[in-house]
C-alpha atoms as a PDB file:
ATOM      1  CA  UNK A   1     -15.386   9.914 -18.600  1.00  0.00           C
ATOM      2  CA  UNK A   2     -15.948  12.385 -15.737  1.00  0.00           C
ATOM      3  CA  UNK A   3     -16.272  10.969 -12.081  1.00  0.00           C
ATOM      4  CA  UNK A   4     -17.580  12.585  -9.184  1.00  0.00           C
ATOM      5  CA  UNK A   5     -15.198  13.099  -6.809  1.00  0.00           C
ATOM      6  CA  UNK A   6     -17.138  11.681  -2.859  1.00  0.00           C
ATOM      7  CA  UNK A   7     -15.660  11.581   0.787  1.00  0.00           C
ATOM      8  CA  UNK A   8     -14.478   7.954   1.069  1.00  0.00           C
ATOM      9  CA  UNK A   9     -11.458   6.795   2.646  1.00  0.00           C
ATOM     10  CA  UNK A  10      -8.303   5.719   1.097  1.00  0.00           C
ATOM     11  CA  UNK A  11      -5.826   3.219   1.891  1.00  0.00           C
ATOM     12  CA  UNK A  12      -2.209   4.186   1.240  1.00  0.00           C
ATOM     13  CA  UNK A  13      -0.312   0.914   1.409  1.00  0.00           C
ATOM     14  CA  UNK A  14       3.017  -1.298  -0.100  1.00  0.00           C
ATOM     15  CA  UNK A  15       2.157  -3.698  -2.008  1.00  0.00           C
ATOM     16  CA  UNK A  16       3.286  -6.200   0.626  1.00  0.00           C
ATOM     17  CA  UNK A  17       2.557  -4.182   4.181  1.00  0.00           C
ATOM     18  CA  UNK A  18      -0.793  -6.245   4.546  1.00  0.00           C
ATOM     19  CA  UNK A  19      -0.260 -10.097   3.532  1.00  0.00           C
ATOM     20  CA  UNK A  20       2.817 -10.862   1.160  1.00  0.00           C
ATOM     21  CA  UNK A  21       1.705  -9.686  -2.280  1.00  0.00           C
ATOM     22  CA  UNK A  22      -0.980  -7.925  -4.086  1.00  0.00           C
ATOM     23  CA  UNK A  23      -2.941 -10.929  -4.159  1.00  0.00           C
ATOM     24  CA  UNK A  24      -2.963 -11.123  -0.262  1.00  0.00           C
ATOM     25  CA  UNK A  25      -3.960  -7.721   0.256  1.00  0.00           C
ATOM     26  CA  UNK A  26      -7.166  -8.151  -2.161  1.00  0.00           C
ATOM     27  CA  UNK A  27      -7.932 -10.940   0.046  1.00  0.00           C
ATOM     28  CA  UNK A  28      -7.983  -8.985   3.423  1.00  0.00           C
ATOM     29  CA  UNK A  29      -9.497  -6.234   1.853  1.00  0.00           C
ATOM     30  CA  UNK A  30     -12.061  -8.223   0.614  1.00  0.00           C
ATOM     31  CA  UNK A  31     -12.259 -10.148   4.489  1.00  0.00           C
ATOM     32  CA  UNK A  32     -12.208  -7.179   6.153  1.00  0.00           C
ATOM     33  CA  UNK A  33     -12.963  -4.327   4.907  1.00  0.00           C
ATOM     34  CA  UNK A  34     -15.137  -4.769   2.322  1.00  0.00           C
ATOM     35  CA  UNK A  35     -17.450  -2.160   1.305  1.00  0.00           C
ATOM     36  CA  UNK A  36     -15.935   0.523   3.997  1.00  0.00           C
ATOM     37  CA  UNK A  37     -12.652   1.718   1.405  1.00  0.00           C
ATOM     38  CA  UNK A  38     -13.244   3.804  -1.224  1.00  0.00           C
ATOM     39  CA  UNK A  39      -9.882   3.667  -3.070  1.00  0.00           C
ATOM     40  CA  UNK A  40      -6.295   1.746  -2.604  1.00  0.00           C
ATOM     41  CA  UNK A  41      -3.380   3.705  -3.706  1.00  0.00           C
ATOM     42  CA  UNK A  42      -0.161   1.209  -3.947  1.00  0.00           C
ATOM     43  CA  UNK A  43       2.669   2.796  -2.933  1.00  0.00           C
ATOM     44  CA  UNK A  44       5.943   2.454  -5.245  1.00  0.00           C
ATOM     45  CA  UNK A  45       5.858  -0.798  -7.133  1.00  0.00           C
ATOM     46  CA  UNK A  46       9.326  -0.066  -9.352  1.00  0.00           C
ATOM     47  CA  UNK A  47      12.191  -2.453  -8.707  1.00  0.00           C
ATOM     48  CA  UNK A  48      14.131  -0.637  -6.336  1.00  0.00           C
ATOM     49  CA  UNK A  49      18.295  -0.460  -4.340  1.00  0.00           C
ATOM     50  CA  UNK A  50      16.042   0.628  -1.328  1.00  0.00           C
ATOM     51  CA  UNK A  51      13.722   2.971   1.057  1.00  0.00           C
ATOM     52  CA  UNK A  52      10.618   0.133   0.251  1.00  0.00           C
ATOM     53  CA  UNK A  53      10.377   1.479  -3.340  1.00  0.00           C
ATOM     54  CA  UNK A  54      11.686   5.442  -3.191  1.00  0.00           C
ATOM     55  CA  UNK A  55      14.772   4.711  -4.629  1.00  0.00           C
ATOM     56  CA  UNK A  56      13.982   2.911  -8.290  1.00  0.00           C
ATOM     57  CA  UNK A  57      16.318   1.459 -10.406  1.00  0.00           C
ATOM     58  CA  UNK A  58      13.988   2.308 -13.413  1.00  0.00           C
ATOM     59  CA  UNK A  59      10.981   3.545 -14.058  1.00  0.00           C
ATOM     60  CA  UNK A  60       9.642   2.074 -16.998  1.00  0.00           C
ATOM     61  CA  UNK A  61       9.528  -2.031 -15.149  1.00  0.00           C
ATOM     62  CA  UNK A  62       7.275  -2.721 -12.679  1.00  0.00           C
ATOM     63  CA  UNK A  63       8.674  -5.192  -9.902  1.00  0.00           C
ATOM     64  CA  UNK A  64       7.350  -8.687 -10.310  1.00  0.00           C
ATOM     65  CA  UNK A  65       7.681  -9.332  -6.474  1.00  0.00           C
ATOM     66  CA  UNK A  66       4.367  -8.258  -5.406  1.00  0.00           C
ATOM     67  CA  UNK A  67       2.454 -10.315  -8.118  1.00  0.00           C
ATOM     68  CA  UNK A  68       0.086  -9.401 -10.693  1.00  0.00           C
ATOM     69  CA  UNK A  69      -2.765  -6.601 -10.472  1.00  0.00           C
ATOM     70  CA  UNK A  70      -5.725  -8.583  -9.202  1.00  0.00           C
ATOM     71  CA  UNK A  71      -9.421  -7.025  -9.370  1.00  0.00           C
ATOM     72  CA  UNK A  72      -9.565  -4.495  -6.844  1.00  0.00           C
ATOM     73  CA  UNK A  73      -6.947  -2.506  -9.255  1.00  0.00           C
ATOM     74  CA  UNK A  74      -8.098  -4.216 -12.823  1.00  0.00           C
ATOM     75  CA  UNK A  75      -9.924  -0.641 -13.975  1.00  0.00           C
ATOM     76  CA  UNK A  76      -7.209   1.491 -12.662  1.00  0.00           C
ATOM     77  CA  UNK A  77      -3.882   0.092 -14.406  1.00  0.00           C
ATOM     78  CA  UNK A  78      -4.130  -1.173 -18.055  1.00  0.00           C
ATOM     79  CA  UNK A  79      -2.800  -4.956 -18.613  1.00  0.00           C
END
């Protein structure tokens, strides 16, 4: 499926840079911002040695820490 690309804005943010977790974040997105964000882009999410996610340890695991995809993400990553 095709999607038309539109001017919205996009938050770049760690999983854990606004509330402790993914969960968290949905929440003040949801508070605050709701409506006004057109995309979230998560920054590195691999388990990591360092640099807040630049420096994986592997690529094919996804770090537990920041807690499950929630519903702002659900039709962007498969489960």
């Amino acid at each position: 499926m095709k999607k038309e690309l539109s001017n919205e804005i996009m938050l770049i943010t760690y999983p854990d840079s606004m509330g402790r977790n993914l969960s968290e974040l949905e929440s003040i997105l949801n508070r605050y911002c709701s409506g006004t964000i057109g995309g979230v882009h998560i920054l590195p999410f691999f388990p990591s040695s360092g640099d807040r996610g630049f420096a994986p340890m592997a690529y094919d695991v996804v770090d537990p820490a920041p807690g499950r995809c929630v519903s702002f993400c659900a039709d962007a990553v498969p489960q």
